[in-house]
Protein backbone atom coordinates (compact mmCIF):
# COMPACT_ATOMS: atom_id res chain seq x y z
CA UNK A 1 7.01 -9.36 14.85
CA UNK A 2 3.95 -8.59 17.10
CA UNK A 3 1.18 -10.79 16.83
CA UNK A 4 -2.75 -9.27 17.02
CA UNK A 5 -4.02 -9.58 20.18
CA UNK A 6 -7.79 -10.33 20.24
CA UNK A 7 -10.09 -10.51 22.89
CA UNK A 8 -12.45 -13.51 23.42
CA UNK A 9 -15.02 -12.64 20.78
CA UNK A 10 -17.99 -15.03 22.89
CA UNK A 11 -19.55 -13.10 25.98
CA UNK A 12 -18.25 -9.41 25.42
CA UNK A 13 -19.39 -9.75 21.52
CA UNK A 14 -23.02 -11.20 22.51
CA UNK A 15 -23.23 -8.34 25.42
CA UNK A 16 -22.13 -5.65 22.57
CA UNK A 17 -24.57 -6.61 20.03
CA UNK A 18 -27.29 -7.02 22.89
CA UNK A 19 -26.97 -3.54 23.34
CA UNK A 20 -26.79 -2.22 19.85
CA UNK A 21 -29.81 -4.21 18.85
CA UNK A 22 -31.75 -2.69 22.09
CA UNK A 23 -30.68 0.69 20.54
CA UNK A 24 -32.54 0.05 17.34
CA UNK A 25 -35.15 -2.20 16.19
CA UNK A 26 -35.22 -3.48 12.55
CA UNK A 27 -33.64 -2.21 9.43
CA UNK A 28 -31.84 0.02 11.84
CA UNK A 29 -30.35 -2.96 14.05
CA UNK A 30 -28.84 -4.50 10.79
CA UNK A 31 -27.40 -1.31 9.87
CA UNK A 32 -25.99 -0.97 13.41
CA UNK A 33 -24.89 -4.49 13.56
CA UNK A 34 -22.50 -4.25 10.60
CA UNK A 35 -21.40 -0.76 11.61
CA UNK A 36 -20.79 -2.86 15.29
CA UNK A 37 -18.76 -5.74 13.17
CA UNK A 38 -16.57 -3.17 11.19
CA UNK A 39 -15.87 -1.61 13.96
CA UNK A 40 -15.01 -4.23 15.80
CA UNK A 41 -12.88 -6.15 13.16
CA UNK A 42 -10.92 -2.82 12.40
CA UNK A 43 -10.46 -1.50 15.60
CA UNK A 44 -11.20 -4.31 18.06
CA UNK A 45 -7.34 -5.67 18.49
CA UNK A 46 -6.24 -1.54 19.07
CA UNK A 47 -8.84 -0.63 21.23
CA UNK A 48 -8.06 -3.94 23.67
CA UNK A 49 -4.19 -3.60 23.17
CA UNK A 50 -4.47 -0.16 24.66
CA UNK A 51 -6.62 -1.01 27.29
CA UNK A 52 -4.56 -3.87 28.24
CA UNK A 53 -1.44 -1.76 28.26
CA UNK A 54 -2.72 -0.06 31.26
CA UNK A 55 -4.91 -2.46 33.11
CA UNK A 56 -2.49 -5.66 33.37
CA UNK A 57 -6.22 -7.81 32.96
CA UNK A 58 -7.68 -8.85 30.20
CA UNK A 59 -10.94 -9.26 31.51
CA UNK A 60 -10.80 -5.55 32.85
CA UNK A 61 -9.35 -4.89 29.18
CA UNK A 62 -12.43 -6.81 27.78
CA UNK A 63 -14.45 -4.86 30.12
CA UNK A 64 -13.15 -1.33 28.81
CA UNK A 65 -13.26 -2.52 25.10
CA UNK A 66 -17.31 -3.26 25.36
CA UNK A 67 -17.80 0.25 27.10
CA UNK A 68 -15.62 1.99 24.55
CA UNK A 69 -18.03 0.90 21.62
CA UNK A 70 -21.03 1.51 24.06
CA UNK A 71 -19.58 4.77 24.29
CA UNK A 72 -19.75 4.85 20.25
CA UNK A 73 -23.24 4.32 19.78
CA UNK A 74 -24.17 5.83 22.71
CA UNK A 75 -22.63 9.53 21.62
CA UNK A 76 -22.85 8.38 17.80
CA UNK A 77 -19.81 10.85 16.83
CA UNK A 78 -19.02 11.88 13.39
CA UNK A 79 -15.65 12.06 11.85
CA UNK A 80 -13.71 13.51 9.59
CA UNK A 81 -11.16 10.78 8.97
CA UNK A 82 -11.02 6.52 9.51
CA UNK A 83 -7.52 8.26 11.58
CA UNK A 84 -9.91 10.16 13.64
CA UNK A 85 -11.95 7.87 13.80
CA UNK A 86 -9.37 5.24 15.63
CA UNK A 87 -7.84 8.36 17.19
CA UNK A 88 -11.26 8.60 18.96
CA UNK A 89 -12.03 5.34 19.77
CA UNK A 90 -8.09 4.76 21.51
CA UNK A 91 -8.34 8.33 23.50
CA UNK A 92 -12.36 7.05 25.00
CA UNK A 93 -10.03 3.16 25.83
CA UNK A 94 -7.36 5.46 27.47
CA UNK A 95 -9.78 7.89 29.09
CA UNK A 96 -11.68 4.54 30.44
CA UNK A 97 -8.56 2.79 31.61
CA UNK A 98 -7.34 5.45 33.64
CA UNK A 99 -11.02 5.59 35.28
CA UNK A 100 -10.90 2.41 36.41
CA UNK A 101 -7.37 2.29 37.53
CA UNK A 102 -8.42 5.62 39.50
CA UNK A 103 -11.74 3.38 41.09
CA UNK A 104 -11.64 2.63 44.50
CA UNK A 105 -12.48 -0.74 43.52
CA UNK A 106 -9.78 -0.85 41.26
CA UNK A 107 -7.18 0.45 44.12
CA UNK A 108 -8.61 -2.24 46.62
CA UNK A 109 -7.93 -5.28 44.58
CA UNK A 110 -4.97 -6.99 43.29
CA UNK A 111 -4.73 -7.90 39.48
CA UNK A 112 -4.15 -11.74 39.39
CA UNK A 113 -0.64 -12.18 37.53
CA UNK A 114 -1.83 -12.60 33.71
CA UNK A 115 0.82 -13.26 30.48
CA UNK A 116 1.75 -10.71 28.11
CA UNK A 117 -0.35 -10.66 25.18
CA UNK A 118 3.03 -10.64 23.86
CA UNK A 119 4.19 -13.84 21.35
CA UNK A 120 5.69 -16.36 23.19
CA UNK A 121 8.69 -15.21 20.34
CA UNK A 122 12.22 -15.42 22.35
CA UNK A 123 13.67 -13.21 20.41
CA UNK A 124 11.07 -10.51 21.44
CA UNK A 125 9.29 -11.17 24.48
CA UNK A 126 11.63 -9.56 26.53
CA UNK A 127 11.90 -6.37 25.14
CA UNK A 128 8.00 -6.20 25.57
CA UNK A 129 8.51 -7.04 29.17
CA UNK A 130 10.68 -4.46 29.58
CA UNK A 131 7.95 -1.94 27.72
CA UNK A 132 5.67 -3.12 30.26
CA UNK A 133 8.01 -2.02 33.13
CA UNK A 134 8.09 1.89 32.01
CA UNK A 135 5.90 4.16 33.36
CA UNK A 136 2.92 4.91 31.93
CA UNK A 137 3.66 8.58 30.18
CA UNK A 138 6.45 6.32 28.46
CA UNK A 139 4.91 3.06 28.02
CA UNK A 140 1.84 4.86 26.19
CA UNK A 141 3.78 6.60 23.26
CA UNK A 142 5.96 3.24 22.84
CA UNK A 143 3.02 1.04 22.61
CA UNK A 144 1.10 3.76 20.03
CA UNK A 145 3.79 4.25 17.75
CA UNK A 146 5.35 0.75 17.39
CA UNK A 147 2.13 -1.33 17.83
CA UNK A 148 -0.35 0.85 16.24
CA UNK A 149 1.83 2.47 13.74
CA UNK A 150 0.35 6.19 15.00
CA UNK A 151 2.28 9.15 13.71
CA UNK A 152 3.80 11.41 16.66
CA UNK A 153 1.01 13.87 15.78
CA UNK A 154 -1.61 11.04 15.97
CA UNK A 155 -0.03 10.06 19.78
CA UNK A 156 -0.32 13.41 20.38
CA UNK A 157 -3.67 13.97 19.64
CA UNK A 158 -5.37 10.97 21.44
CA UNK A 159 -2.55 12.01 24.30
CA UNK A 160 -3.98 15.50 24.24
CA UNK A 161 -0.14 17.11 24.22
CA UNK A 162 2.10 18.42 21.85
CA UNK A 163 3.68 16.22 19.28
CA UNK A 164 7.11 17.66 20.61
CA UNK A 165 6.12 15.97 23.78
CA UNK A 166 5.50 13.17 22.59
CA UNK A 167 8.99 12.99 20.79
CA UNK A 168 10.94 13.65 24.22
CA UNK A 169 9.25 10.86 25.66
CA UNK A 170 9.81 8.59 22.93
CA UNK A 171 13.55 9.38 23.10
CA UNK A 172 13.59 9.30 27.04
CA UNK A 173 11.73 6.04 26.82
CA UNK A 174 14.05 4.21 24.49
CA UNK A 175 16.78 5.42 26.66
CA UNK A 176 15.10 4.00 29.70
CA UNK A 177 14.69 1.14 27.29
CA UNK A 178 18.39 0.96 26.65
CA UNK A 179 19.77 1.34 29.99
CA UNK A 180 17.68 -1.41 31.40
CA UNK A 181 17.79 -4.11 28.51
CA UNK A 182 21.98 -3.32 28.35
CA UNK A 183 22.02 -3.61 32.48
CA UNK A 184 19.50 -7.45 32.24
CA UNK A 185 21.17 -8.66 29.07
CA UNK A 186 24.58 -7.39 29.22
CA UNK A 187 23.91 -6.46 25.68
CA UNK A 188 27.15 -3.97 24.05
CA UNK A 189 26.33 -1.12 21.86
């Protein structure tokens, strides 16, 4: 199945804690430096998977993931569920992604040709490349509710449209899915 993607825990995890610690200064850093780790360690793979979903980049992923849990302890939100929580956290990755995809910078430039954080699994890999290929309103709900395991209502939410929505575009997307893996693969119902 899908392996866990994680980012390169060196650099980006020094820069986050950096910041956290400048936040706070003694019993406070510690208590923000293990809400930073749990956060991080339950979250981390999600929050970078999403990011790298749109962006192509993992070092413009990395980039997104540190200012998503900047964003965190900047705003310091409160929450009503560990659901809402990720819910929250995915929706700021998405909101940042489609910032800097919308950058001048970002339209200026051309993304150096990176591998899938895909397994290198034969059986699988191409059906993932073919994920990759949908647009994004299709890609999105695909990568939420096989990779993350989010309910339609979940998608929804961190989507900001209605779970029926969501369900149209997960059947339109496995159709898209279907039509292109049958015309690649010659594959027969």
């Amino acid at each position: 199945m899908y392996q866990a993607v994680s980012p390169r825990r060196g650099s980006l995890w020094r820069r986050i804690l950096c910041f956290a610690a400048s936040l706070r200064e003694g019993r406070a850093a510690c208590e923000t430096h293990a809400e930073l780790t749990r956060l991080f360690e339950r979250y981390g793979n999600a929050v970078f998977r999403a990011a790298y979903a749109y962006l192509h980049n993992r070092s413009d992923a990395e980039d997104v993931m540190q200012d998503t849990f900047l964003q965190y302890f900047s705003t310091k939100p409160v929450f009503e569920s560990e659901q809402h929580e990720k819910a929250w956290l995915l929706r700021v990755a998405v909101n940042a992604s489609k910032n800097r995809l919308g950058s001048a910078w970002f339209r200026r430039t051309e993304a150096i040709d990176e591998s899938c954080p895909c397994p290198e699994d034969e059986d699988l890999s191409f059906v993932w490349d073919a994920v990759r290929e949908l647009p994004p309103s299709y890609r999105e709900p695909i990568h939420l509710f096989y990779h993350e395991s989010c309910s339609t209502e979940e998608i929804a939410s961190i989507l900001q449209t209605r779970p029926s929505t969501i369900r149209s575009r997960l059947t339109r997307a496995r159709a898209m899915l279907r039509d292109r893996l049958k015309e690649a693969y010659d594959f027969d119902e």
